[in-house]
PDB file of N, CA and C in Angstrom:
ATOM      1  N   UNK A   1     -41.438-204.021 -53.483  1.00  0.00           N
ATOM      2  CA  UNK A   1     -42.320-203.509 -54.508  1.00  0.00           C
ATOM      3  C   UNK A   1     -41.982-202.048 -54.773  1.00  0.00           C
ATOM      4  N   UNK A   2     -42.293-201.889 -55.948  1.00  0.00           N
ATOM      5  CA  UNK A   2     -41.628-200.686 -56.467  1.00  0.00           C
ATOM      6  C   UNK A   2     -43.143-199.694 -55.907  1.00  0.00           C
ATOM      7  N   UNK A   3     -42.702-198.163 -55.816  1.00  0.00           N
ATOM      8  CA  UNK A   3     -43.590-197.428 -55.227  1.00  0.00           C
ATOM      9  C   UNK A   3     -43.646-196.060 -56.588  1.00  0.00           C
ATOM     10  N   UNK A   4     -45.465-195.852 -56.751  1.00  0.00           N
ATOM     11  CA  UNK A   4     -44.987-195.165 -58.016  1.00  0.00           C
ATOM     12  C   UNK A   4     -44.634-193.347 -57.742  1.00  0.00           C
ATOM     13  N   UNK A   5     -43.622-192.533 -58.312  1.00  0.00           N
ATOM     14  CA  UNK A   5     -43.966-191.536 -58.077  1.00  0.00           C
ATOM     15  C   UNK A   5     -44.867-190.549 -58.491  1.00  0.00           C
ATOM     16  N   UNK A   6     -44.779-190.412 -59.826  1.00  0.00           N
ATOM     17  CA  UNK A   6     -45.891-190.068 -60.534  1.00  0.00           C
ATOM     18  C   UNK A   6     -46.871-191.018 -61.575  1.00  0.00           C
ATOM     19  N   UNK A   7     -47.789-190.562 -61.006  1.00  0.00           N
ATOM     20  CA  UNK A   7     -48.987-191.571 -61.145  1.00  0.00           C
ATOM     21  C   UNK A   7     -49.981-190.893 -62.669  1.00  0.00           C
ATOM     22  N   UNK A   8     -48.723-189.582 -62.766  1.00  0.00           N
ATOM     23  CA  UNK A   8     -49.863-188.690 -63.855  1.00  0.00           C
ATOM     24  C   UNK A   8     -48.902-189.656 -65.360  1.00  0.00           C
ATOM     25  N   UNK A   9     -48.224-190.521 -65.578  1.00  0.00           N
ATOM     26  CA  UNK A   9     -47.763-191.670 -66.319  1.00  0.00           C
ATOM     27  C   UNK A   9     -48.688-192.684 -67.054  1.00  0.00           C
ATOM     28  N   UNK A  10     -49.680-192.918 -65.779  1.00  0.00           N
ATOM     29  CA  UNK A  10     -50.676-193.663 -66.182  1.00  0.00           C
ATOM     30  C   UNK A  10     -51.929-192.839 -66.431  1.00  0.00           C
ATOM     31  N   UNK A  11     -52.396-193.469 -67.965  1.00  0.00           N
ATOM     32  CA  UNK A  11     -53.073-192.519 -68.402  1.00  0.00           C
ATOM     33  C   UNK A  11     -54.754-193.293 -67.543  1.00  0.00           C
ATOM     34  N   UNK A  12     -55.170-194.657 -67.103  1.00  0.00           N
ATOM     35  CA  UNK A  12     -55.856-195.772 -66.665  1.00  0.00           C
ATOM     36  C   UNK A  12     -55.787-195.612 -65.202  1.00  0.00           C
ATOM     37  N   UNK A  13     -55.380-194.468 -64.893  1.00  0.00           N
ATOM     38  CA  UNK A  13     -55.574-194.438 -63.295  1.00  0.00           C
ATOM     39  C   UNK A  13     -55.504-193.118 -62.802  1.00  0.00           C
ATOM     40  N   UNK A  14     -56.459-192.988 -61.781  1.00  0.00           N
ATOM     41  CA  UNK A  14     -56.552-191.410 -61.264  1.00  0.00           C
ATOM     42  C   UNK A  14     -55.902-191.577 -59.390  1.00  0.00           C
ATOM     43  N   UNK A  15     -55.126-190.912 -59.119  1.00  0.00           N
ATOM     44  CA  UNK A  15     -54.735-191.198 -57.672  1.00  0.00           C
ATOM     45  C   UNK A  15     -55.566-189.389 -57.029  1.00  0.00           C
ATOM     46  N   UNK A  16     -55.623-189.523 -55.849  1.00  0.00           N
ATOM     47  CA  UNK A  16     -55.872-188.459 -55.175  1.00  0.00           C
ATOM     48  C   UNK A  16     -54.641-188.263 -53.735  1.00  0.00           C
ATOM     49  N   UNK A  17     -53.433-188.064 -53.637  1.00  0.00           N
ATOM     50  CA  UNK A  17     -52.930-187.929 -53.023  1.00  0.00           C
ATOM     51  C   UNK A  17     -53.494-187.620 -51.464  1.00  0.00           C
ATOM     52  N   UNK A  18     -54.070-186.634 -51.485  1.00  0.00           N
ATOM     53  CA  UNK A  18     -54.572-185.986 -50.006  1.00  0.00           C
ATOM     54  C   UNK A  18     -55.817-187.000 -49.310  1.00  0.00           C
ATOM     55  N   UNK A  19     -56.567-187.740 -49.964  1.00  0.00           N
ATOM     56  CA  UNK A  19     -57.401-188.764 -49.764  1.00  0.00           C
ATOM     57  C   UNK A  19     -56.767-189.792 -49.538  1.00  0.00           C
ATOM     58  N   UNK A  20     -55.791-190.256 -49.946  1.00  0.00           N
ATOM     59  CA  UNK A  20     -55.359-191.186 -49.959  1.00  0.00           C
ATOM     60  C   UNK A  20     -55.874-192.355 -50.808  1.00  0.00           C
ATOM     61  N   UNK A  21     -56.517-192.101 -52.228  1.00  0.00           N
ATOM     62  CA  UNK A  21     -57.329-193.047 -52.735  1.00  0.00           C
ATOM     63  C   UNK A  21     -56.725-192.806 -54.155  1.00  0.00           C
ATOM     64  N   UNK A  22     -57.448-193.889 -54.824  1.00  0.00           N
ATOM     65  CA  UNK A  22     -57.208-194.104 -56.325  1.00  0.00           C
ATOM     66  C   UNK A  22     -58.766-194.459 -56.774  1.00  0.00           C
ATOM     67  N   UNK A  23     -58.721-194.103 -57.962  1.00  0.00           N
ATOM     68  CA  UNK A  23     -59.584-194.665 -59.003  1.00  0.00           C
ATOM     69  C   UNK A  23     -59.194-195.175 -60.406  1.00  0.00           C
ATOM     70  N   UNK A  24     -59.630-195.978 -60.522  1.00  0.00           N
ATOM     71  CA  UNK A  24     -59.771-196.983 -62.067  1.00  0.00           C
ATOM     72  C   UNK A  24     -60.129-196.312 -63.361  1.00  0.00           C
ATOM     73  N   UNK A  25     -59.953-196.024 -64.417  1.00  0.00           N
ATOM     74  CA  UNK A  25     -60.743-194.570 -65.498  1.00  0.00           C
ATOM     75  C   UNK A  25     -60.852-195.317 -66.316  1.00  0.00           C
ATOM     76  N   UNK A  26     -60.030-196.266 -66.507  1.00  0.00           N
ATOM     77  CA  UNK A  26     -60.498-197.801 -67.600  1.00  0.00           C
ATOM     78  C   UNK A  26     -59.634-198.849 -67.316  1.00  0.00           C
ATOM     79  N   UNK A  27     -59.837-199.848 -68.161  1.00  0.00           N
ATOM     80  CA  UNK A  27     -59.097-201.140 -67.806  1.00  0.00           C
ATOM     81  C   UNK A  27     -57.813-201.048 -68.647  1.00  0.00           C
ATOM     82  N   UNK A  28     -56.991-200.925 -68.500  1.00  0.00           N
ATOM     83  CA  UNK A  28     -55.396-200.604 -68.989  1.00  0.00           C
ATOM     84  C   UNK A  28     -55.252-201.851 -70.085  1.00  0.00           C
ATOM     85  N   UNK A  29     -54.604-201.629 -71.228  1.00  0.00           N
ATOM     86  CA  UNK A  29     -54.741-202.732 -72.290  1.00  0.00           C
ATOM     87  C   UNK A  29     -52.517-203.725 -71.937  1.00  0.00           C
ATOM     88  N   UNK A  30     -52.598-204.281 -71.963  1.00  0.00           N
ATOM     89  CA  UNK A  30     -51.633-205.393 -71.039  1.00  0.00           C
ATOM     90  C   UNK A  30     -50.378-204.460 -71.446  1.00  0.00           C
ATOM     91  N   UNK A  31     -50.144-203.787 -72.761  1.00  0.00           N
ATOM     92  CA  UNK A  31     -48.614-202.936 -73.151  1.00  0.00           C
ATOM     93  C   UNK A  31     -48.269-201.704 -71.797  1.00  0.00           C
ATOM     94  N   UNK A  32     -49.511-201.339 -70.851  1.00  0.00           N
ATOM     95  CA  UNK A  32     -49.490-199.991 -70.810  1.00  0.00           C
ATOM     96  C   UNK A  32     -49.433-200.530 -68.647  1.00  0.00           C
ATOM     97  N   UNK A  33     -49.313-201.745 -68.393  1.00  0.00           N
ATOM     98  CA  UNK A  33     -48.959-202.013 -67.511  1.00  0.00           C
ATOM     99  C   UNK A  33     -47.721-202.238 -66.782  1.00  0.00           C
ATOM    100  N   UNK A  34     -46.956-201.862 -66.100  1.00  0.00           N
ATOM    101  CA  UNK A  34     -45.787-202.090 -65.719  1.00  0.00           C
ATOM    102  C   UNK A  34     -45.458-203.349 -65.300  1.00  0.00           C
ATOM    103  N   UNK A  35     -44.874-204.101 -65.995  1.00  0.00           N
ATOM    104  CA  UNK A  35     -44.245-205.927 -65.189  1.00  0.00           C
ATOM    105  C   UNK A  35     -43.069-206.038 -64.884  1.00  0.00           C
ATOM    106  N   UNK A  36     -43.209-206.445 -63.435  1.00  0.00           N
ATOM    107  CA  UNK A  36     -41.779-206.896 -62.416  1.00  0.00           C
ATOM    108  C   UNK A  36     -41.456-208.314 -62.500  1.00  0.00           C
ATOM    109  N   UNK A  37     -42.367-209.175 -63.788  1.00  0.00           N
ATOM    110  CA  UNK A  37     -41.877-210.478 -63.569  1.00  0.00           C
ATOM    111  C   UNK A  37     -41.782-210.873 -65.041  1.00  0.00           C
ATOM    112  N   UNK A  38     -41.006-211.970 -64.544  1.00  0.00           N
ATOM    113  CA  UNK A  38     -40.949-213.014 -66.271  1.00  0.00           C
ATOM    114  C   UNK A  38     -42.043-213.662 -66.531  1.00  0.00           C
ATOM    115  N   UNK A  39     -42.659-213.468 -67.261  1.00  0.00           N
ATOM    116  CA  UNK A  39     -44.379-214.466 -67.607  1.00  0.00           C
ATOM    117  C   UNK A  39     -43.992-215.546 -67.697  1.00  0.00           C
ATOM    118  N   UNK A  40     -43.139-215.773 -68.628  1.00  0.00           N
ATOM    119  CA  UNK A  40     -42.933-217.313 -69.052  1.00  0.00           C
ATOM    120  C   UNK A  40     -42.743-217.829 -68.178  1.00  0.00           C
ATOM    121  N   UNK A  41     -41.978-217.716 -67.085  1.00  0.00           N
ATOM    122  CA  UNK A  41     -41.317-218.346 -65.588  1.00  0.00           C
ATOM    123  C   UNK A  41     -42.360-218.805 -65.369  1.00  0.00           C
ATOM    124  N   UNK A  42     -43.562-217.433 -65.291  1.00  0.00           N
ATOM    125  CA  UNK A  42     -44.541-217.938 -63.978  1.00  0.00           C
ATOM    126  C   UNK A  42     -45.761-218.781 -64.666  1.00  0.00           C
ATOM    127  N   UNK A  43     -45.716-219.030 -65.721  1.00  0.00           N
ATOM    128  CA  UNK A  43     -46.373-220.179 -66.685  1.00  0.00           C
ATOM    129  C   UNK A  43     -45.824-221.438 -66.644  1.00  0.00           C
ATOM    130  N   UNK A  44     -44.849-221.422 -66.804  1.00  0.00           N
ATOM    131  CA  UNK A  44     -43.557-222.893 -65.815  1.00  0.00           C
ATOM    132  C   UNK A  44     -43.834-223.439 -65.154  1.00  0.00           C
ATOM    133  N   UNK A  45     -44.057-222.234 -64.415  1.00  0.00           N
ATOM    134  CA  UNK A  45     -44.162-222.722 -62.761  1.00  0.00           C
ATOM    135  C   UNK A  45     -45.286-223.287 -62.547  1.00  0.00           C
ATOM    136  N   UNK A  46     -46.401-222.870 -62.787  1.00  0.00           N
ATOM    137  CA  UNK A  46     -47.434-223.349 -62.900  1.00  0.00           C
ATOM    138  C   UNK A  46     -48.488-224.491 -63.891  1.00  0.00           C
ATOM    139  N   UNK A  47     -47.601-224.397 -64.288  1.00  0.00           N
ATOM    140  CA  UNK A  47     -48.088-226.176 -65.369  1.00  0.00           C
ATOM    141  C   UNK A  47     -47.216-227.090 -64.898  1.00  0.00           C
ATOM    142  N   UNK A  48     -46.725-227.306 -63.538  1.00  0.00           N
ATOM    143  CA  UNK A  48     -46.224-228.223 -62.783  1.00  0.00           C
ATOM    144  C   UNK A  48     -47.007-228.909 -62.573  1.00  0.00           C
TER     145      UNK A  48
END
């Protein structure tokens, strides 16, 4: 899994480094998410 470096990219997420925590600031609309997979695959795969 990819690890992010800067987190100030996402405009839908607040990280706190020294806490070690994150927060949510809204629900990210699906363009503004990063995807490591093929959808279609995993729609395939799953209407087996």
């Amino acid at each position: 899994m990819k690890r992010v470096k800067d987190a100030s990219m996402y405009s839908w997420v607040s990280l706190d480094k020294a806490a070690m925590s994150g927060t949510f600031i809204r629900i990210p609309e699906r363009e503004e998410i990063p995807l490591l997979a093929n959808e279609q695959l995993v729609v395939e795969l799953y209407s087996k």
